[in-house]
PDB file of N, CA and C in Angstrom:
ATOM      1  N   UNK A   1      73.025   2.389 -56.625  1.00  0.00           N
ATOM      2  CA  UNK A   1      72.023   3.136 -55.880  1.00  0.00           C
ATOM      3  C   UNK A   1      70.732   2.332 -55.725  1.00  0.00           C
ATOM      4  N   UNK A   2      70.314   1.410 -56.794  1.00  0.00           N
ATOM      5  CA  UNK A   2      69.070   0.813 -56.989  1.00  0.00           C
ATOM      6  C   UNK A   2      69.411  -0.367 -55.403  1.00  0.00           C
ATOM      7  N   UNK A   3      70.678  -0.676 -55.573  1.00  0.00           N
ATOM      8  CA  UNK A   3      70.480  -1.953 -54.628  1.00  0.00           C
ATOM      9  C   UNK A   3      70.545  -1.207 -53.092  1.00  0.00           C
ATOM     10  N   UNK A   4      71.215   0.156 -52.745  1.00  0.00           N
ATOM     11  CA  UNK A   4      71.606   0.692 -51.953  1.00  0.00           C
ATOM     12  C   UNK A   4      69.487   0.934 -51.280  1.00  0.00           C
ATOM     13  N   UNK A   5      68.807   1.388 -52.550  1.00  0.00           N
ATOM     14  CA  UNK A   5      67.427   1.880 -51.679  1.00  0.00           C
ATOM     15  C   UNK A   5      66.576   0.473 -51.821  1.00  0.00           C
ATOM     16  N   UNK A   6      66.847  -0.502 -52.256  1.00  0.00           N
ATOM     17  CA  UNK A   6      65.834  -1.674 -51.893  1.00  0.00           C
ATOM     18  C   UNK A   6      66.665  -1.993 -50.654  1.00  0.00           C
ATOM     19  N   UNK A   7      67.825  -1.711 -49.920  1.00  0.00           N
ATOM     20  CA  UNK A   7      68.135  -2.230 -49.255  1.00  0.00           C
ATOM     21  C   UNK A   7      67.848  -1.537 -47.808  1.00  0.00           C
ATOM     22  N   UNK A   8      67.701  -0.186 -47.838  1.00  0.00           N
ATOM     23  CA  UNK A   8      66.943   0.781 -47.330  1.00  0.00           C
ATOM     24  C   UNK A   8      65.549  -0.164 -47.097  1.00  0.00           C
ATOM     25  N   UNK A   9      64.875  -0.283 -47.876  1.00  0.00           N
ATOM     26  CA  UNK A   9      63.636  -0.558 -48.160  1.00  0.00           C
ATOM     27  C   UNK A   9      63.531  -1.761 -47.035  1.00  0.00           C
ATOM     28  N   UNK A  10      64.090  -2.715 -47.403  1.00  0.00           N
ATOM     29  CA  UNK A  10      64.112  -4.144 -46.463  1.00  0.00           C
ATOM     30  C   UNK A  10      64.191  -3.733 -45.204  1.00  0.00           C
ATOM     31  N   UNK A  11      65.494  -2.892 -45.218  1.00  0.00           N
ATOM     32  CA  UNK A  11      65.668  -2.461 -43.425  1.00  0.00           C
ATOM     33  C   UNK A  11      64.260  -1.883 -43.019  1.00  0.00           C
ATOM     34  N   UNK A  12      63.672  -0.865 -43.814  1.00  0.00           N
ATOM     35  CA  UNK A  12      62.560  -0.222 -43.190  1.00  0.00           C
ATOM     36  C   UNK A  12      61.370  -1.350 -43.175  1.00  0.00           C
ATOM     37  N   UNK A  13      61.172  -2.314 -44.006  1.00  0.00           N
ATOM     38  CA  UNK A  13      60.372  -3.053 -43.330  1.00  0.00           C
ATOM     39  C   UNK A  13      60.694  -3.946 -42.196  1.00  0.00           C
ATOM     40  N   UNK A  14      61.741  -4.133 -42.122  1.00  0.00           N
ATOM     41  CA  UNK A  14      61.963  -5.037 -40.772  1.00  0.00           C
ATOM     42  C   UNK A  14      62.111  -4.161 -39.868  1.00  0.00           C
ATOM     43  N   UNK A  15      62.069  -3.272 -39.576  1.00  0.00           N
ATOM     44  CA  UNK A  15      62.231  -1.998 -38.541  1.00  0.00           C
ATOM     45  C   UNK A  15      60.699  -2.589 -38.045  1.00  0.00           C
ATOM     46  N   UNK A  16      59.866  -1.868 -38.850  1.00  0.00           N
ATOM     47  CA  UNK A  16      57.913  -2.089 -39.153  1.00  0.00           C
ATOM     48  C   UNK A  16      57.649  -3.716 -38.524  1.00  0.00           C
ATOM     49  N   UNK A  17      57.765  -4.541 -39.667  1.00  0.00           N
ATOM     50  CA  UNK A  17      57.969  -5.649 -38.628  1.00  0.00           C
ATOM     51  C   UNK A  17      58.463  -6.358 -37.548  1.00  0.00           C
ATOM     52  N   UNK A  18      59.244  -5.854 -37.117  1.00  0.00           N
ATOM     53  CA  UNK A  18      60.209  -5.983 -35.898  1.00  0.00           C
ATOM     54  C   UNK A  18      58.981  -5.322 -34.758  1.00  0.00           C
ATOM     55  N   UNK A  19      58.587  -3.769 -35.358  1.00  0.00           N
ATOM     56  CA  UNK A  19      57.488  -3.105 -34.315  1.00  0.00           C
ATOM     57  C   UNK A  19      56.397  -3.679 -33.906  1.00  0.00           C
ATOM     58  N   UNK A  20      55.640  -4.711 -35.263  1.00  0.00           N
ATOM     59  CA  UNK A  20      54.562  -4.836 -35.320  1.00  0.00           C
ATOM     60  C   UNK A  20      54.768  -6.380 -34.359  1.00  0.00           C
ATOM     61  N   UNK A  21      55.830  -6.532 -34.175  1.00  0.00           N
ATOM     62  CA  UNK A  21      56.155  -7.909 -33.513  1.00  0.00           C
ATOM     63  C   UNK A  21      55.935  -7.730 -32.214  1.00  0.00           C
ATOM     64  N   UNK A  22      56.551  -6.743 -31.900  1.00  0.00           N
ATOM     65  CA  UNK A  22      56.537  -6.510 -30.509  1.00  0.00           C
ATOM     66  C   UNK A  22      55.249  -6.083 -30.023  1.00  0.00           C
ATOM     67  N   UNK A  23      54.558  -5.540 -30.402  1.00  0.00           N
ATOM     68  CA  UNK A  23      53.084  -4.892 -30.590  1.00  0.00           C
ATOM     69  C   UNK A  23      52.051  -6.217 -30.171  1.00  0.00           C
ATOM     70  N   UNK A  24      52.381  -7.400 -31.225  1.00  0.00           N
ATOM     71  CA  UNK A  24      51.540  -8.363 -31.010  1.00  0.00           C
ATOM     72  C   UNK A  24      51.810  -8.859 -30.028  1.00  0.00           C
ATOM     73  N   UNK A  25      53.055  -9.103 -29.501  1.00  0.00           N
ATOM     74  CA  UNK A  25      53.281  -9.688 -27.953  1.00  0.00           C
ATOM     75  C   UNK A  25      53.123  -8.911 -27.049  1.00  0.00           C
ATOM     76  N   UNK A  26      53.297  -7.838 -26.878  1.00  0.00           N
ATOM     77  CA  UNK A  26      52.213  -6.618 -25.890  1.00  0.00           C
ATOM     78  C   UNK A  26      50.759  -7.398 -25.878  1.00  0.00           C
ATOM     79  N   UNK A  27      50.637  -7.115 -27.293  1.00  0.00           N
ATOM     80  CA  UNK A  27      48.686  -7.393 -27.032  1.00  0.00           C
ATOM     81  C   UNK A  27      48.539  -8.557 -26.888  1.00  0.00           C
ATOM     82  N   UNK A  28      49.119  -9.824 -27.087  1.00  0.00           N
ATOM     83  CA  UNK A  28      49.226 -11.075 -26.197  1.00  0.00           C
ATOM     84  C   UNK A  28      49.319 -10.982 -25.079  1.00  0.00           C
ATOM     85  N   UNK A  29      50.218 -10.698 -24.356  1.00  0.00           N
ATOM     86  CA  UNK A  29      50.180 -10.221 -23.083  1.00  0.00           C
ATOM     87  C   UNK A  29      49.033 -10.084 -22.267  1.00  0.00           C
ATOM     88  N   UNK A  30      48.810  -9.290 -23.133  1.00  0.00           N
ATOM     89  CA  UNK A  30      47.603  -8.210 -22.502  1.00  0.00           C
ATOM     90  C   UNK A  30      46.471  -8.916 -23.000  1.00  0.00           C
ATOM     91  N   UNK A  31      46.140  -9.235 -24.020  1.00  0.00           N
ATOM     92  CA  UNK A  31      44.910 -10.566 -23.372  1.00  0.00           C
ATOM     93  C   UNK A  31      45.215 -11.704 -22.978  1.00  0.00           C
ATOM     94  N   UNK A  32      46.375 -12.156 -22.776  1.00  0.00           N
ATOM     95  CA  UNK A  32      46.388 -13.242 -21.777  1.00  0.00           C
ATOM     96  C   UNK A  32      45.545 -12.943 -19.961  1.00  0.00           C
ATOM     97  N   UNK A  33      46.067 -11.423 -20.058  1.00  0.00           N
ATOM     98  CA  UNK A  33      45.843 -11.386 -18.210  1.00  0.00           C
ATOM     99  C   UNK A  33      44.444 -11.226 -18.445  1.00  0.00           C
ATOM    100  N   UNK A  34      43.656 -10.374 -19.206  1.00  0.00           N
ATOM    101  CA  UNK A  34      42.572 -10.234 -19.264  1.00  0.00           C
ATOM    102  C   UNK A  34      41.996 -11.409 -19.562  1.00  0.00           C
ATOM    103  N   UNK A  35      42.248 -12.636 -20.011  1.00  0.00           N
ATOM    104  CA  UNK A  35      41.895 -13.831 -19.958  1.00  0.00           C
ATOM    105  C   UNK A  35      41.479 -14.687 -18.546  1.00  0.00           C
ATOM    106  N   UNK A  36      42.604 -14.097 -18.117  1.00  0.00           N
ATOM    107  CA  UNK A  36      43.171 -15.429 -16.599  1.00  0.00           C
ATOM    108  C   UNK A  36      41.980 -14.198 -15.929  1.00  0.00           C
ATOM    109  N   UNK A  37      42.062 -12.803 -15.474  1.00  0.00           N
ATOM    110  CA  UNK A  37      41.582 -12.287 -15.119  1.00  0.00           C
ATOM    111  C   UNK A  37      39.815 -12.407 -15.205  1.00  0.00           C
ATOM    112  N   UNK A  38      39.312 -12.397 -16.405  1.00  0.00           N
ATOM    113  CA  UNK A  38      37.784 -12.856 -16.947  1.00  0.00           C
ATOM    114  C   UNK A  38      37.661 -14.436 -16.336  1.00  0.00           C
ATOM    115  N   UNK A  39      38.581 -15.146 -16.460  1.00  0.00           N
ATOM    116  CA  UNK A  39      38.292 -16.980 -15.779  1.00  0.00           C
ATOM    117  C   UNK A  39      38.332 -16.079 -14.557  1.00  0.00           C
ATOM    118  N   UNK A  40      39.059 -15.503 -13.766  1.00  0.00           N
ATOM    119  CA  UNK A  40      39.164 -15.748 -12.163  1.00  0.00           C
ATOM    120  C   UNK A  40      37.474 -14.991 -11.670  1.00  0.00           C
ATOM    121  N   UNK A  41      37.544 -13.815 -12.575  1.00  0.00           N
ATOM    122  CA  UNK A  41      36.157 -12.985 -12.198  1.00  0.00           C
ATOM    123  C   UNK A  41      34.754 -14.318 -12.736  1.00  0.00           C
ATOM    124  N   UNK A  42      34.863 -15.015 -13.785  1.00  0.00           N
ATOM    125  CA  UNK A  42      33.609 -16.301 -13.821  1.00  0.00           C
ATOM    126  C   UNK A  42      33.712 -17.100 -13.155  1.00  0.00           C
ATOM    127  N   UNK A  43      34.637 -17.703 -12.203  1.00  0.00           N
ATOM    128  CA  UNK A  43      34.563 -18.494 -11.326  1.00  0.00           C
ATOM    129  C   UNK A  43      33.970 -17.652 -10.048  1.00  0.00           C
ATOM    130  N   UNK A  44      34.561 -16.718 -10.048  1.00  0.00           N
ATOM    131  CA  UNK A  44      34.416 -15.493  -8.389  1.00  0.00           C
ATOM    132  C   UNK A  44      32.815 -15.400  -8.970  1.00  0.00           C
ATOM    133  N   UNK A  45      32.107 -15.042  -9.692  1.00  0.00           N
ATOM    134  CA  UNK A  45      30.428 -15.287 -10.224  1.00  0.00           C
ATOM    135  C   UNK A  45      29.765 -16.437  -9.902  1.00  0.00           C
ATOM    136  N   UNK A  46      30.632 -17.339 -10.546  1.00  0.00           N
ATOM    137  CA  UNK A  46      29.808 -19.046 -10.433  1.00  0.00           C
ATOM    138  C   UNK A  46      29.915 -19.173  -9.031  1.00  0.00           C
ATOM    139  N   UNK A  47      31.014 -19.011  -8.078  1.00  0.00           N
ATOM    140  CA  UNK A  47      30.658 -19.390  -6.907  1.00  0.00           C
ATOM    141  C   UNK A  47      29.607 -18.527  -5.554  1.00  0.00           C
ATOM    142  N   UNK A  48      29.918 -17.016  -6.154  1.00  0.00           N
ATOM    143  CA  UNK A  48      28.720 -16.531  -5.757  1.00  0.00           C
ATOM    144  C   UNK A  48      27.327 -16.403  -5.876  1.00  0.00           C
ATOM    145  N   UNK A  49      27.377 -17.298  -7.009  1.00  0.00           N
ATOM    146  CA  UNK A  49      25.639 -17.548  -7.340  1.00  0.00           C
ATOM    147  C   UNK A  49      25.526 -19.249  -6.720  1.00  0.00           C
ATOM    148  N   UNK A  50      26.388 -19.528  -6.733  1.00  0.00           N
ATOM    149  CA  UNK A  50      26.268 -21.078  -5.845  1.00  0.00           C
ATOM    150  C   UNK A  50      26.004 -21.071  -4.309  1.00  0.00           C
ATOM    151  N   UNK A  51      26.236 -20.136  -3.898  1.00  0.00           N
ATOM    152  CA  UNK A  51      26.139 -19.605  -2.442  1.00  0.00           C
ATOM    153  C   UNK A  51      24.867 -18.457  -2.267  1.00  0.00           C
ATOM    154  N   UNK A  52      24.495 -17.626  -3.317  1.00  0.00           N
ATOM    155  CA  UNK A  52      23.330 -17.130  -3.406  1.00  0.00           C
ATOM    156  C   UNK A  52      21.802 -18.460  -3.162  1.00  0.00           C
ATOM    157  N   UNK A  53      22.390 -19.328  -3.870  1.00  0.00           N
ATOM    158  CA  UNK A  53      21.241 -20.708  -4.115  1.00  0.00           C
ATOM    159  C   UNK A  53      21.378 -21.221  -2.692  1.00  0.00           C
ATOM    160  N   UNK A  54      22.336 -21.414  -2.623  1.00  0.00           N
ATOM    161  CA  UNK A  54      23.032 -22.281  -1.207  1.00  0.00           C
ATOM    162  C   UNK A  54      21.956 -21.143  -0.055  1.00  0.00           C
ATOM    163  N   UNK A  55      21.813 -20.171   0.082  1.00  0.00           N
ATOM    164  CA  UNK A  55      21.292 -19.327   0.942  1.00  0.00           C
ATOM    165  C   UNK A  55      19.760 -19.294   0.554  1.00  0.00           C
ATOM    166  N   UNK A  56      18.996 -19.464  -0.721  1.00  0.00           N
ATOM    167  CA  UNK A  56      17.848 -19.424  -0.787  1.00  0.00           C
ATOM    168  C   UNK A  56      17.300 -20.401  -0.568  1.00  0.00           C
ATOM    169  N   UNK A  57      18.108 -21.456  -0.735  1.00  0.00           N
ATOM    170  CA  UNK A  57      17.013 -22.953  -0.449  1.00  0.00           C
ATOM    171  C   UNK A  57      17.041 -22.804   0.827  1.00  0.00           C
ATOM    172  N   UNK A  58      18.446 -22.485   2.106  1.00  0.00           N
ATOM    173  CA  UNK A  58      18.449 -22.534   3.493  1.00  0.00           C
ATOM    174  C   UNK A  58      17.140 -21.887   4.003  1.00  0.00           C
ATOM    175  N   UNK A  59      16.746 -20.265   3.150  1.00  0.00           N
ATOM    176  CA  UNK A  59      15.938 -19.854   3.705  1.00  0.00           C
ATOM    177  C   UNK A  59      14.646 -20.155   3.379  1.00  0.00           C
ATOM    178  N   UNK A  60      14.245 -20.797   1.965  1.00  0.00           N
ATOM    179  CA  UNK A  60      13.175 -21.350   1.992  1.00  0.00           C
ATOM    180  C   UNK A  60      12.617 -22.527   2.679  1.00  0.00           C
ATOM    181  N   UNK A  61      14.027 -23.187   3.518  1.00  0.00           N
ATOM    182  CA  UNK A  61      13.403 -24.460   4.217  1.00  0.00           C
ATOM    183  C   UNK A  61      13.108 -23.550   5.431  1.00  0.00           C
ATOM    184  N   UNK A  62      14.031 -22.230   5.918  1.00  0.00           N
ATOM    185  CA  UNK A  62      13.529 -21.868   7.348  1.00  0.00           C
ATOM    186  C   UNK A  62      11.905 -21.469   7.133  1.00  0.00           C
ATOM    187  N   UNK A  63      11.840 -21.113   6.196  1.00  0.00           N
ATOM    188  CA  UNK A  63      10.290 -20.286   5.834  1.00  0.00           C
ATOM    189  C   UNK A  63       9.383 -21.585   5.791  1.00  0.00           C
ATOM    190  N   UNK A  64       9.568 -22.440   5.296  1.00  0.00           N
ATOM    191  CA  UNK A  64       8.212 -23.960   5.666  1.00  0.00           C
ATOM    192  C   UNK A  64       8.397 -24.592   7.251  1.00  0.00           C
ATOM    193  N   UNK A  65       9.465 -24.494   7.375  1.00  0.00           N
ATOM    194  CA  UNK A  65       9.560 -24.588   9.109  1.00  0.00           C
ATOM    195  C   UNK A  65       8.827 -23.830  10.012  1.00  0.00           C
ATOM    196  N   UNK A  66       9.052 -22.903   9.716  1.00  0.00           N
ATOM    197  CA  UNK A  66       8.470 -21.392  10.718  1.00  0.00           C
ATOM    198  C   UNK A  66       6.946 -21.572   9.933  1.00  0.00           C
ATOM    199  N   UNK A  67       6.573 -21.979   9.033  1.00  0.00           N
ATOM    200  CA  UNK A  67       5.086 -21.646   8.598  1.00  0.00           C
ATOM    201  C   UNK A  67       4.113 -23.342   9.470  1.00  0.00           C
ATOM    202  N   UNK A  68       5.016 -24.119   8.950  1.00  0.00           N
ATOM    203  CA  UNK A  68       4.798 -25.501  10.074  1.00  0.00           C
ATOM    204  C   UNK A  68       4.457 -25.009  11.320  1.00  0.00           C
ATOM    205  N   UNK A  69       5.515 -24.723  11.964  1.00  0.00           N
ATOM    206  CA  UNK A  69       5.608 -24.277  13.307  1.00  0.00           C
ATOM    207  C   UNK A  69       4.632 -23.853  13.544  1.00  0.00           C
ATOM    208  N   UNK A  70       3.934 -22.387  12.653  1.00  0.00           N
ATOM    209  CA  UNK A  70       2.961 -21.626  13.446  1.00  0.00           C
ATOM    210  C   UNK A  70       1.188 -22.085  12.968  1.00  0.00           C
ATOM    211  N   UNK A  71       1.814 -22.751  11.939  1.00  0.00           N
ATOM    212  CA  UNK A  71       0.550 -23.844  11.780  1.00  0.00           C
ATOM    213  C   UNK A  71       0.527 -24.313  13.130  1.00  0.00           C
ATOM    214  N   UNK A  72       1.176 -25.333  13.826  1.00  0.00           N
ATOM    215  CA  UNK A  72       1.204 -25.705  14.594  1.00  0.00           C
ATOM    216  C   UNK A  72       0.653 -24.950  16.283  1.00  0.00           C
ATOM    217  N   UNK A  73       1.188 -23.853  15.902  1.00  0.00           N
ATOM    218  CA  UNK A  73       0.920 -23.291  16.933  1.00  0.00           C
ATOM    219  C   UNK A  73      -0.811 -22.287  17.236  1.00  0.00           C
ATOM    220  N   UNK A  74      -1.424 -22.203  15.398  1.00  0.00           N
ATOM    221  CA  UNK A  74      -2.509 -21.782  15.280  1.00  0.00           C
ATOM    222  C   UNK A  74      -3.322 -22.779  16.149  1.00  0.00           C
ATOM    223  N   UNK A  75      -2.958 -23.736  15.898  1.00  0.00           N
ATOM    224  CA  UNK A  75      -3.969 -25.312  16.370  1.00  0.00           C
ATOM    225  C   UNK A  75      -4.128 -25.110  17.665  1.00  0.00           C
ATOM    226  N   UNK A  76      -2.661 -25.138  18.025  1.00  0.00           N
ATOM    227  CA  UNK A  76      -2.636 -25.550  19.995  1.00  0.00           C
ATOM    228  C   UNK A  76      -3.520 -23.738  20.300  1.00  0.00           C
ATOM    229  N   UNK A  77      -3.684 -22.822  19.736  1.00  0.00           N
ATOM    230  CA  UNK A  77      -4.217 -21.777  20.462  1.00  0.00           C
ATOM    231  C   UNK A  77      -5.800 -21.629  19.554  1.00  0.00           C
ATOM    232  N   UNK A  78      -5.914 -22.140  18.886  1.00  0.00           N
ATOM    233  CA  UNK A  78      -7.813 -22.511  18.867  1.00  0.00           C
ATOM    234  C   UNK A  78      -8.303 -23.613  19.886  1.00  0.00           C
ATOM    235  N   UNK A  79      -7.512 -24.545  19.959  1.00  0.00           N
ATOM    236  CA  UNK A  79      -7.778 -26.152  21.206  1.00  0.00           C
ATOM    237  C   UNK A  79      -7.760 -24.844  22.390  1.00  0.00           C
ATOM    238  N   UNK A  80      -6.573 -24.396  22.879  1.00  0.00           N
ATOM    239  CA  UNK A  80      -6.797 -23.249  23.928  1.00  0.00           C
ATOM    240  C   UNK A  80      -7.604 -22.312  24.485  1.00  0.00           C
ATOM    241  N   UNK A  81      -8.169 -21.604  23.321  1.00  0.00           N
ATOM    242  CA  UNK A  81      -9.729 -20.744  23.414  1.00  0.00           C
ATOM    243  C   UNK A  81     -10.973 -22.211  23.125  1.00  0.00           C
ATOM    244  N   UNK A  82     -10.878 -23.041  22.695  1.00  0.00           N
ATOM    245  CA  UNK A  82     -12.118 -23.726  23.057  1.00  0.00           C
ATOM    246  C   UNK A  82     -11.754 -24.320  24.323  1.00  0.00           C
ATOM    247  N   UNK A  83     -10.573 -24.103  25.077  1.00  0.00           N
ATOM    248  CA  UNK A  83     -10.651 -25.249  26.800  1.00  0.00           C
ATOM    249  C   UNK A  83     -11.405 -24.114  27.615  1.00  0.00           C
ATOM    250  N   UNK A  84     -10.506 -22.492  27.337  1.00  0.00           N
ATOM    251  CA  UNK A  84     -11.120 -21.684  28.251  1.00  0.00           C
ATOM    252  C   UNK A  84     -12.913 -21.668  27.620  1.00  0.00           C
ATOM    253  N   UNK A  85     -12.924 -21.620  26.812  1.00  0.00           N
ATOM    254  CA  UNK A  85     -14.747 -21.288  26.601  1.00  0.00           C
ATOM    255  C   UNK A  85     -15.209 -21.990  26.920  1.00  0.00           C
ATOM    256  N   UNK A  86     -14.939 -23.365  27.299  1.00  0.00           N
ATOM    257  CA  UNK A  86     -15.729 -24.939  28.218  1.00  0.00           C
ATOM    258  C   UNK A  86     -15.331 -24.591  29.566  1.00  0.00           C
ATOM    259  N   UNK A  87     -14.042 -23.967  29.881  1.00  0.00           N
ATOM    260  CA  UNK A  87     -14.045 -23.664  31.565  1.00  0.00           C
ATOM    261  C   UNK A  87     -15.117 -22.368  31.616  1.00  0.00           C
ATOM    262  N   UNK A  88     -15.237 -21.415  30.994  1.00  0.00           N
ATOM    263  CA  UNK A  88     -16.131 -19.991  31.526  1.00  0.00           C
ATOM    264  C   UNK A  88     -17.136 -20.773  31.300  1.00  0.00           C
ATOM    265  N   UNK A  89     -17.815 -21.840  30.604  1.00  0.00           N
ATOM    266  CA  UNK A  89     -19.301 -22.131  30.648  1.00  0.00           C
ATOM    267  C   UNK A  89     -19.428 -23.135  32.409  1.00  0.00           C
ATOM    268  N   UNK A  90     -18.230 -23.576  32.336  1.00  0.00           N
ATOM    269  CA  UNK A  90     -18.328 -24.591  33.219  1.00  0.00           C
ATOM    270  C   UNK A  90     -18.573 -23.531  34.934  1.00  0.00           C
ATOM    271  N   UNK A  91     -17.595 -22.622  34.107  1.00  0.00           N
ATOM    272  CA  UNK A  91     -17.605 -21.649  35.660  1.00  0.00           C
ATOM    273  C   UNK A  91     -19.189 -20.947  35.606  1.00  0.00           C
ATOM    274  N   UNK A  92     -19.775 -20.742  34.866  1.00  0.00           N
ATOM    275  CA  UNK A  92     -21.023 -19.666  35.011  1.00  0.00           C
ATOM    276  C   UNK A  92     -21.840 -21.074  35.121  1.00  0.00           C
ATOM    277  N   UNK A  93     -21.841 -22.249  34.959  1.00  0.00           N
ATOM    278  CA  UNK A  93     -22.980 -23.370  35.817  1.00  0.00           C
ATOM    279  C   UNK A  93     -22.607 -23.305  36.947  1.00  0.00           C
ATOM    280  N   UNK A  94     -21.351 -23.238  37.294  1.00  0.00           N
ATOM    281  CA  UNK A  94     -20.826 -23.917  38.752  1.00  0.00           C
ATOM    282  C   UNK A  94     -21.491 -22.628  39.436  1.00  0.00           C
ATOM    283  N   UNK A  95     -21.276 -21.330  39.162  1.00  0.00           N
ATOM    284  CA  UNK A  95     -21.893 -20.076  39.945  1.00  0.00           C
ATOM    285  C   UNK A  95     -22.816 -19.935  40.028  1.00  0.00           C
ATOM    286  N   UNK A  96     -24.046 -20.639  38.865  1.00  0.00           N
ATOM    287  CA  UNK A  96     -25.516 -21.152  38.753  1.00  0.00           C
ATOM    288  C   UNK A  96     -26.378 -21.938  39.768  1.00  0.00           C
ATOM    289  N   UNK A  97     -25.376 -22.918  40.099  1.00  0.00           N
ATOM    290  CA  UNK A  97     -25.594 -23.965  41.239  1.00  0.00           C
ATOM    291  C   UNK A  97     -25.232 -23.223  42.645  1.00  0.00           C
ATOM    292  N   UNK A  98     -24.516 -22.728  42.680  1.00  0.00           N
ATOM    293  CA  UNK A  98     -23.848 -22.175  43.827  1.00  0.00           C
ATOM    294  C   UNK A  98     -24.925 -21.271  44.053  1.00  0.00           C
ATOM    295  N   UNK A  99     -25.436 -20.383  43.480  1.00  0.00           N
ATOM    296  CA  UNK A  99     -26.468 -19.333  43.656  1.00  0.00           C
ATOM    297  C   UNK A  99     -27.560 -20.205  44.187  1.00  0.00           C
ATOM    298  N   UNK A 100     -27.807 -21.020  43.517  1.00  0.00           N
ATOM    299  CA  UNK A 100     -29.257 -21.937  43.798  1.00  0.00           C
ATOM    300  C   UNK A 100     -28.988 -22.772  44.971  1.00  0.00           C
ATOM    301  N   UNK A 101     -28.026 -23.287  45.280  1.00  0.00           N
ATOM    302  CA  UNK A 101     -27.896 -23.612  46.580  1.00  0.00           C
ATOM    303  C   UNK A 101     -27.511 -22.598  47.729  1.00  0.00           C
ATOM    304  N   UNK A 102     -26.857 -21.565  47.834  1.00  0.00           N
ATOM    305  CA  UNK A 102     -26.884 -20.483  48.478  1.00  0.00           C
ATOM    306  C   UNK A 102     -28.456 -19.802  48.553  1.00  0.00           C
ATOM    307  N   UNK A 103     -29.138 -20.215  47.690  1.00  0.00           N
ATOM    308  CA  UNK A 103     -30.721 -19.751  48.114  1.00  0.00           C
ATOM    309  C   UNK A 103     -31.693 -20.650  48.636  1.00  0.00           C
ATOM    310  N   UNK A 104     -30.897 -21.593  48.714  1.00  0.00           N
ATOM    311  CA  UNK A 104     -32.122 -22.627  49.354  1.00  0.00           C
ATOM    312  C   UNK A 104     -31.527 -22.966  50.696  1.00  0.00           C
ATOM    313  N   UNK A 105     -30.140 -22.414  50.686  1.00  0.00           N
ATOM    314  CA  UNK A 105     -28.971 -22.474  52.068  1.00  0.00           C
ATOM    315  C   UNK A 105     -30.746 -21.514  53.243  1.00  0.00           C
ATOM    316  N   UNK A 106     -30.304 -20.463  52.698  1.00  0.00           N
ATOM    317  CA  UNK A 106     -30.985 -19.634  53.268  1.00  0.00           C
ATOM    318  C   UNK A 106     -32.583 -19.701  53.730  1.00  0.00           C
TER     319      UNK A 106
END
């Protein structure tokens, strides 16, 4: 009987271990994908923050361009209001003269 229930005994642990075997290769399994899965989701991250950058420098060069630009364009429209303010002075002499010779016309 003694050898009959250690032998019981053995079977029931290899039953247990046999379970606990299979158990660990489940949960191998199962963090393997969650592995490959976590690499595929940090790469799918790394490359969307590489393309986030990729898009901020694009737009920080459009933003010194466009600020150039309207630098540029502040200039040409102050030169612009000082041509017209030398033509209206030029026009109110020329209408100055014109008056004064239209009065001496007469």
């Amino acid at each position: 009987y003694r050898l009959t229930g250690q032998q019981q005994e053995i079977n029931s642990l290899m039953q247990r271990k046999s379970a606990v075997d299979e158990e660990n290769a489940r949960l191998k399994n199962e963090f393997g994908n969650l592995n490959w899965k976590f690499k595929d989701k940090s790469q799918e991250l790394k490359d969307t923050e590489e393309r986030a950058q990729k898009k901020e420098e694009q737009n920080r060069l459009v933003i010194k361009n466009l600020e150039e630009e309207n630098k540029g364009l502040n200039i040409c429209c102050a030169d612009l209001l000082s041509d017209l303010e030398k033509l209206r002075k030029q026009e109110a002499q020329w209408k100055k003269e014109k008056s004064g010779n239209d009065t001496r016309i007469k």
